[in-house]
PDB file of N, CA and C in Angstrom:
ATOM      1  N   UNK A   1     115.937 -64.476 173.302  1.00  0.00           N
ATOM      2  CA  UNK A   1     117.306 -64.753 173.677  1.00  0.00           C
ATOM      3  C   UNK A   1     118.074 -65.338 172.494  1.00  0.00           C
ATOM      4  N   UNK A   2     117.642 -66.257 172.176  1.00  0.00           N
ATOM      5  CA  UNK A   2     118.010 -67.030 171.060  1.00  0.00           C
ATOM      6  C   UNK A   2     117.653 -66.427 169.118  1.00  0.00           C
ATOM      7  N   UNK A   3     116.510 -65.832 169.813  1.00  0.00           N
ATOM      8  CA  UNK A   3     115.833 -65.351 168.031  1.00  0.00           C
ATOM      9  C   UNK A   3     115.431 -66.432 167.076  1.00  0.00           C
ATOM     10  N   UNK A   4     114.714 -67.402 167.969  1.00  0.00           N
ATOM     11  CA  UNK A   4     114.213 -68.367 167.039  1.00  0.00           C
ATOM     12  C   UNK A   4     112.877 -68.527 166.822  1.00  0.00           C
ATOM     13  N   UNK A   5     112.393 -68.343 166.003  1.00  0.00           N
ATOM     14  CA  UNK A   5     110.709 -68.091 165.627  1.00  0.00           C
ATOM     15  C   UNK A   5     110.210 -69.162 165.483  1.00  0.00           C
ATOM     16  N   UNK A   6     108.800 -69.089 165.335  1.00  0.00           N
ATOM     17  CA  UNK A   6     107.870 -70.288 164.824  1.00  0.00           C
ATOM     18  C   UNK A   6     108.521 -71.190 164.405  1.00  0.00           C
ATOM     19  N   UNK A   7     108.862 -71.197 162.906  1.00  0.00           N
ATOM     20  CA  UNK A   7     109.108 -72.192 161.854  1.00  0.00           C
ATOM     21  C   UNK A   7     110.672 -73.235 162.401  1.00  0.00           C
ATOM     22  N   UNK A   8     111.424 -71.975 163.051  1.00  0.00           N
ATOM     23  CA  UNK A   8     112.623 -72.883 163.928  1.00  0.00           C
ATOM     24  C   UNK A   8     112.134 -73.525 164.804  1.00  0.00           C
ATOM     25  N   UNK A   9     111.275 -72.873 165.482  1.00  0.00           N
ATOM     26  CA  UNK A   9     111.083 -74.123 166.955  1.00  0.00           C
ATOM     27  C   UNK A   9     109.926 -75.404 166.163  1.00  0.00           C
ATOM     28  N   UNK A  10     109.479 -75.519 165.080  1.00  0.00           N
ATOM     29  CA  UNK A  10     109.066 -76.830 164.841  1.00  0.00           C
ATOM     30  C   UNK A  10     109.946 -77.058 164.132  1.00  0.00           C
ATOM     31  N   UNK A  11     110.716 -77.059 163.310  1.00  0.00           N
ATOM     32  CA  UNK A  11     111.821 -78.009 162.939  1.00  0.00           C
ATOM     33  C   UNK A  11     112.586 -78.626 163.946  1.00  0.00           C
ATOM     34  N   UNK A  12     113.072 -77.498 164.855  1.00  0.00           N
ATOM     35  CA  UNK A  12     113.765 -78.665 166.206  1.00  0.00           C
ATOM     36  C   UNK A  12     112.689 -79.549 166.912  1.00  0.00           C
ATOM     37  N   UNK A  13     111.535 -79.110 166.722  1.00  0.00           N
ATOM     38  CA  UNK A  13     110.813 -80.525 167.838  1.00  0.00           C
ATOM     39  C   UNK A  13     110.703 -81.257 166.736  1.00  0.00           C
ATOM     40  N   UNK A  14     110.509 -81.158 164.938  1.00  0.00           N
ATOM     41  CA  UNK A  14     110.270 -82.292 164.260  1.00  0.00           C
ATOM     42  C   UNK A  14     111.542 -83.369 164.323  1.00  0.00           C
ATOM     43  N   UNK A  15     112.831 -82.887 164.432  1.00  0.00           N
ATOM     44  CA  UNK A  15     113.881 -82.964 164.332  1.00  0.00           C
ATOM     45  C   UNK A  15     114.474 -83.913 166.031  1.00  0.00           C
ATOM     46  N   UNK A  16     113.970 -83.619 166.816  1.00  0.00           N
ATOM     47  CA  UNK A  16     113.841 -84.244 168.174  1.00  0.00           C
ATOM     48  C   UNK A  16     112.811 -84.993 168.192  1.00  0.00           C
ATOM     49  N   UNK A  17     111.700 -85.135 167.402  1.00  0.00           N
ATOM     50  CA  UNK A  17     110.940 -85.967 167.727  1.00  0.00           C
ATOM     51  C   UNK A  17     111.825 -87.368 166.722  1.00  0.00           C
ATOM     52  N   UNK A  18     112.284 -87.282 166.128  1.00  0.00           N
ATOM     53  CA  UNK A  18     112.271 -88.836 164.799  1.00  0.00           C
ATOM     54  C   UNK A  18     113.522 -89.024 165.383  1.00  0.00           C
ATOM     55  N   UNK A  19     114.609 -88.118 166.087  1.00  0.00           N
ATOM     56  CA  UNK A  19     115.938 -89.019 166.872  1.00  0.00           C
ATOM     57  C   UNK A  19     115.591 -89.382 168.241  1.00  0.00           C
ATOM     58  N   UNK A  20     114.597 -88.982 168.795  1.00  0.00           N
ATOM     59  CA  UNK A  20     114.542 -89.542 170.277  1.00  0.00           C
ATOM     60  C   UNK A  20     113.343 -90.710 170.205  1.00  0.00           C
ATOM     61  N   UNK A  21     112.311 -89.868 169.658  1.00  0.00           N
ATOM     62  CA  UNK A  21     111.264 -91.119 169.746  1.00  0.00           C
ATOM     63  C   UNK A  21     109.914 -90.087 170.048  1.00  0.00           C
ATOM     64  N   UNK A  22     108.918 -90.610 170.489  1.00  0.00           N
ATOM     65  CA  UNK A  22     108.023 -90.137 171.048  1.00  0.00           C
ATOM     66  C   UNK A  22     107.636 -90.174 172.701  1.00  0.00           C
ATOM     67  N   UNK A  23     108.284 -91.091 172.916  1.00  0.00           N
ATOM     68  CA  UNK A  23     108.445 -92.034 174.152  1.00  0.00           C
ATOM     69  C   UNK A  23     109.201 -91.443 175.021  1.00  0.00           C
ATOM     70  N   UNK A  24     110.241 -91.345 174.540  1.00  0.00           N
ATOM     71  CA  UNK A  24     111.450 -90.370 175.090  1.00  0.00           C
ATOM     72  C   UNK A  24     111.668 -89.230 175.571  1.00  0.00           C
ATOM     73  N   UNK A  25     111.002 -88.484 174.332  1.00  0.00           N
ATOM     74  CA  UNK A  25     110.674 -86.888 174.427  1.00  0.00           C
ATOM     75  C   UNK A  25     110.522 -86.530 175.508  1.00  0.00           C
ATOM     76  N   UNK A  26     109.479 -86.883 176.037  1.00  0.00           N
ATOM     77  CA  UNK A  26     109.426 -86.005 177.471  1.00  0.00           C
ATOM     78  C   UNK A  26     110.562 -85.901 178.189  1.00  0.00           C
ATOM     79  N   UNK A  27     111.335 -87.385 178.281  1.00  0.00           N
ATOM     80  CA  UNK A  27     112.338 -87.399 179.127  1.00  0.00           C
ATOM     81  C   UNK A  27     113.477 -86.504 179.485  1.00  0.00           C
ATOM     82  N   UNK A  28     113.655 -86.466 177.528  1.00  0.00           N
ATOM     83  CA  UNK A  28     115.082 -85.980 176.583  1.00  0.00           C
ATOM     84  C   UNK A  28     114.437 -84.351 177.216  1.00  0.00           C
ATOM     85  N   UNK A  29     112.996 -83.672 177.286  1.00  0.00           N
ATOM     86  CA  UNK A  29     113.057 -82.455 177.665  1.00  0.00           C
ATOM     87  C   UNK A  29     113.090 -82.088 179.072  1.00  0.00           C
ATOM     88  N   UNK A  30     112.819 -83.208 179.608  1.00  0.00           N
ATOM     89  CA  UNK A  30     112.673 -82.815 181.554  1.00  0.00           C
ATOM     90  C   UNK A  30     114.577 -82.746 181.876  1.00  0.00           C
ATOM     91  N   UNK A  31     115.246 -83.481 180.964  1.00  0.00           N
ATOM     92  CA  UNK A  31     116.240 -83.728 181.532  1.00  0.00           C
ATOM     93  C   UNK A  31     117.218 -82.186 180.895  1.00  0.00           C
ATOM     94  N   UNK A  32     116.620 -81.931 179.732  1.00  0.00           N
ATOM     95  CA  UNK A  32     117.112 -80.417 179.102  1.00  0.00           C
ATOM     96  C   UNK A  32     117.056 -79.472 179.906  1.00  0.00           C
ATOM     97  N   UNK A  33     115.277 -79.275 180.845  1.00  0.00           N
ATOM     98  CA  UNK A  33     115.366 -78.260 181.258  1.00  0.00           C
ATOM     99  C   UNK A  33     115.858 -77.843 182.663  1.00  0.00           C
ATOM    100  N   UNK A  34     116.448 -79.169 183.458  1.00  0.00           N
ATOM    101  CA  UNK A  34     116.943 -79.339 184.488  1.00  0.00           C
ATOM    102  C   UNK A  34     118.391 -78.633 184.034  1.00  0.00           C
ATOM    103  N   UNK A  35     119.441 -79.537 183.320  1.00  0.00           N
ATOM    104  CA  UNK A  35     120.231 -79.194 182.683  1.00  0.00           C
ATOM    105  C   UNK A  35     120.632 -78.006 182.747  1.00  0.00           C
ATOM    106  N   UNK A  36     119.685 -76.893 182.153  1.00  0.00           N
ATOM    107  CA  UNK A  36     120.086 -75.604 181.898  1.00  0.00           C
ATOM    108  C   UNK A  36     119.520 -74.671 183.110  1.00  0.00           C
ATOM    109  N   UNK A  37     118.813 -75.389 183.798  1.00  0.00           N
ATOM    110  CA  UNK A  37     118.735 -74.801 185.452  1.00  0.00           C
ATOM    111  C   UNK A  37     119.906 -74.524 186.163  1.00  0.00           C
ATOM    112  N   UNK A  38     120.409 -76.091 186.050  1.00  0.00           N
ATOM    113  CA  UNK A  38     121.956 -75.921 187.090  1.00  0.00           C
ATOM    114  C   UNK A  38     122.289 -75.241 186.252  1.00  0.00           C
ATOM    115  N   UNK A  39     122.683 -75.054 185.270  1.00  0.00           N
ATOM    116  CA  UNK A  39     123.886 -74.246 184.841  1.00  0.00           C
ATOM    117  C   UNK A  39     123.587 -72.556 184.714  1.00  0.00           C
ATOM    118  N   UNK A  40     122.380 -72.206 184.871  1.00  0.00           N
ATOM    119  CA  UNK A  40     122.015 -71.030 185.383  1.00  0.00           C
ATOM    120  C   UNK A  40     122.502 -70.383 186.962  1.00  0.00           C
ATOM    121  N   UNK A  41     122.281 -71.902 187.443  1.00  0.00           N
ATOM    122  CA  UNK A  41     122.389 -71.403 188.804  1.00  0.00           C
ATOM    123  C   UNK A  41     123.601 -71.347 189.029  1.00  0.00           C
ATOM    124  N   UNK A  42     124.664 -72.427 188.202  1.00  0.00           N
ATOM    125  CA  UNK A  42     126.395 -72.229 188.440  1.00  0.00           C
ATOM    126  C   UNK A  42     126.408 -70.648 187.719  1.00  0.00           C
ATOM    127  N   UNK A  43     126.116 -70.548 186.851  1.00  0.00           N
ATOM    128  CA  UNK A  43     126.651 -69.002 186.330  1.00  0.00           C
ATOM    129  C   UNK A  43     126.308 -67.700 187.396  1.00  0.00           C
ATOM    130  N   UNK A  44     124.650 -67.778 188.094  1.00  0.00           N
ATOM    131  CA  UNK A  44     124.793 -66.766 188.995  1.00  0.00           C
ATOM    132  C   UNK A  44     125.371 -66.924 190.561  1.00  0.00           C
ATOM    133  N   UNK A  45     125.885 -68.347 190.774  1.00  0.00           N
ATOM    134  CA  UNK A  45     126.478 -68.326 191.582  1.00  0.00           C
ATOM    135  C   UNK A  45     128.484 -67.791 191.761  1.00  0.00           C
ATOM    136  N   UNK A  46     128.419 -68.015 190.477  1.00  0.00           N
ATOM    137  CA  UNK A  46     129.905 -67.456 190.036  1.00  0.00           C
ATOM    138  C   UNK A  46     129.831 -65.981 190.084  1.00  0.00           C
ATOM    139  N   UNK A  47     128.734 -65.049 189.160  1.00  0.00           N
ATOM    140  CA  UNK A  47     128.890 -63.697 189.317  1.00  0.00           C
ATOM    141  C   UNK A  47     128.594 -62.990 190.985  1.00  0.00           C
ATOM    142  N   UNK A  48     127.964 -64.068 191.758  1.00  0.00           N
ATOM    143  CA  UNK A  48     127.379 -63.904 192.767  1.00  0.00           C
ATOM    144  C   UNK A  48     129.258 -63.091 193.787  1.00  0.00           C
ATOM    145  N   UNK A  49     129.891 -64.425 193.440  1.00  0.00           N
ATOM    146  CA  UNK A  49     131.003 -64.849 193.960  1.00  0.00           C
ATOM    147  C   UNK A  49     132.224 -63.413 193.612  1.00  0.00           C
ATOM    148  N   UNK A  50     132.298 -63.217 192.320  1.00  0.00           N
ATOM    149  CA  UNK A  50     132.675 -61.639 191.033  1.00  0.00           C
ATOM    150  C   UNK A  50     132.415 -60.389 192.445  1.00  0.00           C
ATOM    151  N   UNK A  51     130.869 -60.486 192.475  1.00  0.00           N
ATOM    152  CA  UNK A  51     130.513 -59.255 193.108  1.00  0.00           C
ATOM    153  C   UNK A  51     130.658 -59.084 194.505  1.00  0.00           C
ATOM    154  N   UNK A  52     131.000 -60.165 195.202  1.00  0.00           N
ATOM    155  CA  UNK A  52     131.393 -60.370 196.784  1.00  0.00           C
ATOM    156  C   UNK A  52     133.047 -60.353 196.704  1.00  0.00           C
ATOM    157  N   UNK A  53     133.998 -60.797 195.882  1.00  0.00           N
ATOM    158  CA  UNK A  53     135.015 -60.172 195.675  1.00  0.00           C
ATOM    159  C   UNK A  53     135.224 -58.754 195.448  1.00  0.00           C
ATOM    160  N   UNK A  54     134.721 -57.805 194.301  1.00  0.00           N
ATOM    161  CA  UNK A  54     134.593 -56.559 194.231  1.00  0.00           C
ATOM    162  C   UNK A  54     134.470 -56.160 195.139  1.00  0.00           C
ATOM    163  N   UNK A  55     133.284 -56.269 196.067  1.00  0.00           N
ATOM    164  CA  UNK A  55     132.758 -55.338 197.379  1.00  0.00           C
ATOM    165  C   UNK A  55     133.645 -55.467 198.830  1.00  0.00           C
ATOM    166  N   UNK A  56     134.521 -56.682 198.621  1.00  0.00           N
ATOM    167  CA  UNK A  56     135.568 -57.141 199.605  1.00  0.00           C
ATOM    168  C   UNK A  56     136.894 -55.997 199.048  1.00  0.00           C
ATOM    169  N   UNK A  57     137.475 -56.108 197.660  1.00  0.00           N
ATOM    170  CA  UNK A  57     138.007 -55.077 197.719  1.00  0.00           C
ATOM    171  C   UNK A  57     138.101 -53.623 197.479  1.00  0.00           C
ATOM    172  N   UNK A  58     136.624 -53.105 197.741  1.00  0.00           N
ATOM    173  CA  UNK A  58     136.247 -51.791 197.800  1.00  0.00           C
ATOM    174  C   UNK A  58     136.302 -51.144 199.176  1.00  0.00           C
ATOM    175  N   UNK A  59     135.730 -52.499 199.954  1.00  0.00           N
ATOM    176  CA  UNK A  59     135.888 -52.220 201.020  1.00  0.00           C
ATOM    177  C   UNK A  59     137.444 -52.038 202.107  1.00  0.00           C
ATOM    178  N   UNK A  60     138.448 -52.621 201.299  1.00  0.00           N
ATOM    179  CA  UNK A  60     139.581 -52.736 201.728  1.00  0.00           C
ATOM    180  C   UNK A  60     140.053 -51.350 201.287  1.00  0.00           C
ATOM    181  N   UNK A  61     140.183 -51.340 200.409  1.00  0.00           N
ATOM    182  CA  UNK A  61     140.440 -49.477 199.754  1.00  0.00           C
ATOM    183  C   UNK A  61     140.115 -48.451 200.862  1.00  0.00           C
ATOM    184  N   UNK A  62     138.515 -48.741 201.215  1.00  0.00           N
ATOM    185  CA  UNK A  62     137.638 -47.842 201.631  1.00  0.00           C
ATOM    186  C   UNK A  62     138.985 -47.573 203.550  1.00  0.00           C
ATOM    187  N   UNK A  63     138.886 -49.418 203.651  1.00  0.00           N
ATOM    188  CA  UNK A  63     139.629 -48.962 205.400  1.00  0.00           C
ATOM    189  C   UNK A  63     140.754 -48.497 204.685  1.00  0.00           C
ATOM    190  N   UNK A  64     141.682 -48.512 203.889  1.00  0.00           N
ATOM    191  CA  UNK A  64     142.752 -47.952 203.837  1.00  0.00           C
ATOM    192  C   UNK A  64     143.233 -46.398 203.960  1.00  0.00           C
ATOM    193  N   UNK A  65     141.938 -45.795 202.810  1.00  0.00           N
ATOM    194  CA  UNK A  65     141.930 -44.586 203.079  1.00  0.00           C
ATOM    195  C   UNK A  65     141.411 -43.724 204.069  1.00  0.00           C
ATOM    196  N   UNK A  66     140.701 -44.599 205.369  1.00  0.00           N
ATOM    197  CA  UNK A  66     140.421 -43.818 206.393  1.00  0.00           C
ATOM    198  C   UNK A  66     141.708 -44.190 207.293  1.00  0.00           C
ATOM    199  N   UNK A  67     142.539 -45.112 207.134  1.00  0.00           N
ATOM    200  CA  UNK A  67     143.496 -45.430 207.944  1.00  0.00           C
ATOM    201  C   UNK A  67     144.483 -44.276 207.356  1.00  0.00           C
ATOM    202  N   UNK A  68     144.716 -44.011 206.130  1.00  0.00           N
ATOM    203  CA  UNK A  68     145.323 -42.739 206.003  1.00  0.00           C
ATOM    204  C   UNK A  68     145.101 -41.411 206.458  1.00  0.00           C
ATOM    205  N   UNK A  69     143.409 -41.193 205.923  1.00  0.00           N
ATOM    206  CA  UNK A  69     143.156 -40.223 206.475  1.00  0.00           C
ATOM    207  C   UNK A  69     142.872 -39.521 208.064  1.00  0.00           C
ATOM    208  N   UNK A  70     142.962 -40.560 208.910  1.00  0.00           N
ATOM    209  CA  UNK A  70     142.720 -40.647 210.419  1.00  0.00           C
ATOM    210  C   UNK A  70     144.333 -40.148 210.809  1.00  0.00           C
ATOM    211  N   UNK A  71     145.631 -40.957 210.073  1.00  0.00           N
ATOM    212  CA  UNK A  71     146.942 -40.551 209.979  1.00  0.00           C
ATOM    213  C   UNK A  71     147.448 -39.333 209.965  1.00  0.00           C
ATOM    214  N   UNK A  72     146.384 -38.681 208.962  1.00  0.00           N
ATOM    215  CA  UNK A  72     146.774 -36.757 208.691  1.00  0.00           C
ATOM    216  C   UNK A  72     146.547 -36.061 209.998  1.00  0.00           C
ATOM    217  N   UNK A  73     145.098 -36.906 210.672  1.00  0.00           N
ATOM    218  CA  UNK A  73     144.622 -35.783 211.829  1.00  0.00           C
ATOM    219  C   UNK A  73     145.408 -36.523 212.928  1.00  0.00           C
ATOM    220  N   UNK A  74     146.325 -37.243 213.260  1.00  0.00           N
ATOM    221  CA  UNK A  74     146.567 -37.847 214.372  1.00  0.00           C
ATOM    222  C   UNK A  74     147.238 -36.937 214.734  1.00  0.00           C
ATOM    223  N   UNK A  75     148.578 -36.190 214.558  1.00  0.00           N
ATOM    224  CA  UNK A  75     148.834 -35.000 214.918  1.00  0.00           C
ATOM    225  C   UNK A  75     148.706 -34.339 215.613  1.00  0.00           C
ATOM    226  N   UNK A  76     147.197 -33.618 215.044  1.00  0.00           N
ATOM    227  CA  UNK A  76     146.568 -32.515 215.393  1.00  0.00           C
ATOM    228  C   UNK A  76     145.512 -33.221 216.613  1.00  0.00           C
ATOM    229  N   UNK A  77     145.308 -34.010 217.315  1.00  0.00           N
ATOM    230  CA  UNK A  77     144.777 -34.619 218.451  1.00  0.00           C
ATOM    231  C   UNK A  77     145.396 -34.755 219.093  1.00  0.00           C
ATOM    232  N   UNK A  78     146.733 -34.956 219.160  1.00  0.00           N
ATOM    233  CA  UNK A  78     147.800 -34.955 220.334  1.00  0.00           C
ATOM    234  C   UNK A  78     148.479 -33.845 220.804  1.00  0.00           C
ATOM    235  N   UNK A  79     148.168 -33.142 220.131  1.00  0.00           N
ATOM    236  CA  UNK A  79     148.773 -31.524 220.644  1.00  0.00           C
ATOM    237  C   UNK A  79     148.487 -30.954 221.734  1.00  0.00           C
ATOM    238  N   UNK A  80     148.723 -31.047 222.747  1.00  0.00           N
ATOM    239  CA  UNK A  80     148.907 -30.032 224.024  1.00  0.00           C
ATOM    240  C   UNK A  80     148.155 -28.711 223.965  1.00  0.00           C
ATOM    241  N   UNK A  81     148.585 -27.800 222.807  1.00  0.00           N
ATOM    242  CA  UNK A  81     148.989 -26.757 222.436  1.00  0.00           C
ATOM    243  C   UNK A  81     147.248 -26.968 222.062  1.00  0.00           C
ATOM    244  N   UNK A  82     146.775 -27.676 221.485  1.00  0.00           N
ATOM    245  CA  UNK A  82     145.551 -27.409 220.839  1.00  0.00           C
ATOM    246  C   UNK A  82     144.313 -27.612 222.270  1.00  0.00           C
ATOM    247  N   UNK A  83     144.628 -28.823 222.878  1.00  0.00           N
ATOM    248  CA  UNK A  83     143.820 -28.515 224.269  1.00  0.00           C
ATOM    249  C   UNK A  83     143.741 -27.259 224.563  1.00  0.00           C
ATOM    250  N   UNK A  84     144.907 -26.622 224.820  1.00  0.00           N
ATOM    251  CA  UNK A  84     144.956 -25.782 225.756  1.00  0.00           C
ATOM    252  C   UNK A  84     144.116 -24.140 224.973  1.00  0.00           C
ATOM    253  N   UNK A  85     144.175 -24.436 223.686  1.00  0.00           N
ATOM    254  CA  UNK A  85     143.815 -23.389 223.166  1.00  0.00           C
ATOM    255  C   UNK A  85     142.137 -23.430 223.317  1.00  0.00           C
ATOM    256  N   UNK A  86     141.568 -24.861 223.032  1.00  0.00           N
ATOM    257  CA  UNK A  86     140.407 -25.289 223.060  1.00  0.00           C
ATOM    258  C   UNK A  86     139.717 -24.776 224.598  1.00  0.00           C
ATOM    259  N   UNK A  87     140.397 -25.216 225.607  1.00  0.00           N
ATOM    260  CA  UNK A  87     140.464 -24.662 226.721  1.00  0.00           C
ATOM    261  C   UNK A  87     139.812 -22.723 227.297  1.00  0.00           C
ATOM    262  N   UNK A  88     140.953 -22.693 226.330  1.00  0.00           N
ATOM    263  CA  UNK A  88     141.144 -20.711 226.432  1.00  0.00           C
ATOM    264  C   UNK A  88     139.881 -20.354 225.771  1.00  0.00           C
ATOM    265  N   UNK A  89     139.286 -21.081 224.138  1.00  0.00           N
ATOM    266  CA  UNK A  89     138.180 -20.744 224.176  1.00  0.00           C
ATOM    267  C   UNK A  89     136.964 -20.477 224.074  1.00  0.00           C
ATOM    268  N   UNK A  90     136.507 -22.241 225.217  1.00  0.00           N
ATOM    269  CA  UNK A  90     135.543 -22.330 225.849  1.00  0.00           C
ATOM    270  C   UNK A  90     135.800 -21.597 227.019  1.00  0.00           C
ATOM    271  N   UNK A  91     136.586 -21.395 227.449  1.00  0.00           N
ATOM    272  CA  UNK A  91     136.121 -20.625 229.225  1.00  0.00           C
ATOM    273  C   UNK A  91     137.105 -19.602 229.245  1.00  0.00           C
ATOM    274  N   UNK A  92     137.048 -18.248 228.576  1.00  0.00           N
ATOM    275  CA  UNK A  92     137.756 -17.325 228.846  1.00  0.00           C
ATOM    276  C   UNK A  92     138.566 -16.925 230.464  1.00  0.00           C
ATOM    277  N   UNK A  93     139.668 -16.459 230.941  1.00  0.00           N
ATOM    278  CA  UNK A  93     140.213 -16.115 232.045  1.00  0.00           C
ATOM    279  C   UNK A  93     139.250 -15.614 233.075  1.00  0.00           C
ATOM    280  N   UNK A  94     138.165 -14.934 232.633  1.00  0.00           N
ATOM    281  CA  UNK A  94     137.214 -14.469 233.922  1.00  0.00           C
ATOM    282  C   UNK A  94     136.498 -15.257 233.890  1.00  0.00           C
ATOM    283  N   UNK A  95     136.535 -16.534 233.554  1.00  0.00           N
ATOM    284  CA  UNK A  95     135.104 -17.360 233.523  1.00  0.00           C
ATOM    285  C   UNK A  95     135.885 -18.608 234.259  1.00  0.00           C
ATOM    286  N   UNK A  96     135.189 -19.099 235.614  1.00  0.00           N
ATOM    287  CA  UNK A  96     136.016 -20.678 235.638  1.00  0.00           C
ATOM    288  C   UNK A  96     134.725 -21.662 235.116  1.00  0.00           C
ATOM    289  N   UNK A  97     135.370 -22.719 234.899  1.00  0.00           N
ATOM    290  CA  UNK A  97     134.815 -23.876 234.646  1.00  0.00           C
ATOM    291  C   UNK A  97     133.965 -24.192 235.676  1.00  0.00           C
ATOM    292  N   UNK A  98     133.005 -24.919 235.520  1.00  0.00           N
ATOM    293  CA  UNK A  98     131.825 -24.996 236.735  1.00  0.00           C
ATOM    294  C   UNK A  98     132.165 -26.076 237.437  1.00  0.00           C
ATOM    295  N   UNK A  99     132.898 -26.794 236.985  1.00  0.00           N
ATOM    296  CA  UNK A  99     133.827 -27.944 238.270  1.00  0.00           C
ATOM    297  C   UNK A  99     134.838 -27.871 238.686  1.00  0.00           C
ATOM    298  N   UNK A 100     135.069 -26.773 237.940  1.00  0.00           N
ATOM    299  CA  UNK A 100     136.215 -25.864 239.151  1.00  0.00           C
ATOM    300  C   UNK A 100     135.798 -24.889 240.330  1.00  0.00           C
ATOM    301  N   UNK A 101     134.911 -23.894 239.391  1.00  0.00           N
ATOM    302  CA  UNK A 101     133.928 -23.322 240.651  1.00  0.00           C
ATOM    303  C   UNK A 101     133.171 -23.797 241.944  1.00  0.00           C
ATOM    304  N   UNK A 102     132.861 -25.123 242.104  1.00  0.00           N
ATOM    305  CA  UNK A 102     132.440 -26.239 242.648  1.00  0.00           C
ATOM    306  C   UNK A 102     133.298 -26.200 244.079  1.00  0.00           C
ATOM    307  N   UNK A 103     134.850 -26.923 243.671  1.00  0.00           N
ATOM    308  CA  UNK A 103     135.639 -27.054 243.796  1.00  0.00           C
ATOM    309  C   UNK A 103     136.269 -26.201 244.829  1.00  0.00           C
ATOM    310  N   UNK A 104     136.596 -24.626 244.593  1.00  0.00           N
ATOM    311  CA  UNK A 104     136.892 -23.658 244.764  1.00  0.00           C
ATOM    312  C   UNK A 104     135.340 -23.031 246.236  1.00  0.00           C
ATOM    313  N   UNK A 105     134.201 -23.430 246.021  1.00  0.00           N
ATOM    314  CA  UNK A 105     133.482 -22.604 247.221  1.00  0.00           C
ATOM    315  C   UNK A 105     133.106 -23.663 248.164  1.00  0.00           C
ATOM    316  N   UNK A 106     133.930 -25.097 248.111  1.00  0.00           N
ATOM    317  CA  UNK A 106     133.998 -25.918 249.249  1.00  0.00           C
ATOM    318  C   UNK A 106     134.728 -25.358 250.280  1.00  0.00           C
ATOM    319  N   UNK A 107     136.375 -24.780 249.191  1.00  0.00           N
ATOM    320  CA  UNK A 107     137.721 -24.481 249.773  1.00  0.00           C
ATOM    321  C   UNK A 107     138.449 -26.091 249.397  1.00  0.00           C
ATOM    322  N   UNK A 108     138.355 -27.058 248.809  1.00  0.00           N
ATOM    323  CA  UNK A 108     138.845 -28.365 248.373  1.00  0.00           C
ATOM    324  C   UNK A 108     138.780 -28.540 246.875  1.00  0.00           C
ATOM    325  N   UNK A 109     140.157 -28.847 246.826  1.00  0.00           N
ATOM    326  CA  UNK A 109     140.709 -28.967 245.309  1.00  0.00           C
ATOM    327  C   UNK A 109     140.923 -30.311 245.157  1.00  0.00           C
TER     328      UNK A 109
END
């Protein structure tokens, strides 16, 4: 991550050891590596936050364009004209509907 080799990482512990102490050290590192925990965890809680925004407005897009596209066919669902054609053909003129036929050999409509 960093690109620091051997010879760097003992200069920083020689270098941390003669300003903190020996005594210390441990402390000065328990408290480092806590340190850079939280702030791991603030950073993926922020992108966390990035990507739940994004997907909130993808998803808003997403209803928009079915609210449009539901708009084009609304039209064509209210048409009379299209029942009736739908009508004509599923059950051609010599054919009745079977709950009409029903209907019809009681003698009650």
């Amino acid at each position: 991550m960093f690109n620091i080799g051997i010879g760097e990482l003992a200069l920083i512990f020689a270098v941390a050891l003669l300003v903190v102490g020996p005594r210390d050290l441990v402390k000065v590192a328990r408290w480092l590596g806590r340190t850079v925990k939280y702030a791991r965890k603030i950073v993926r809680q922020f992108m966390d936050t990035i990507d739940l925004d994004d997907n909130i407005r993808e998803l808003k897009e997403t209803g928009k364009i079915l609210k449009d596209t539901a708009g084009e066919f609304k039209p064509l669902y209210e048409r009379d004209s299209l029942d009736k054609q739908l009508e004509t053909d599923l059950h051609p003129a010599d054919t009745r509907p079977p709950d009409q036929a029903d209907k019809n050999e009681t003698g009650k409509e």
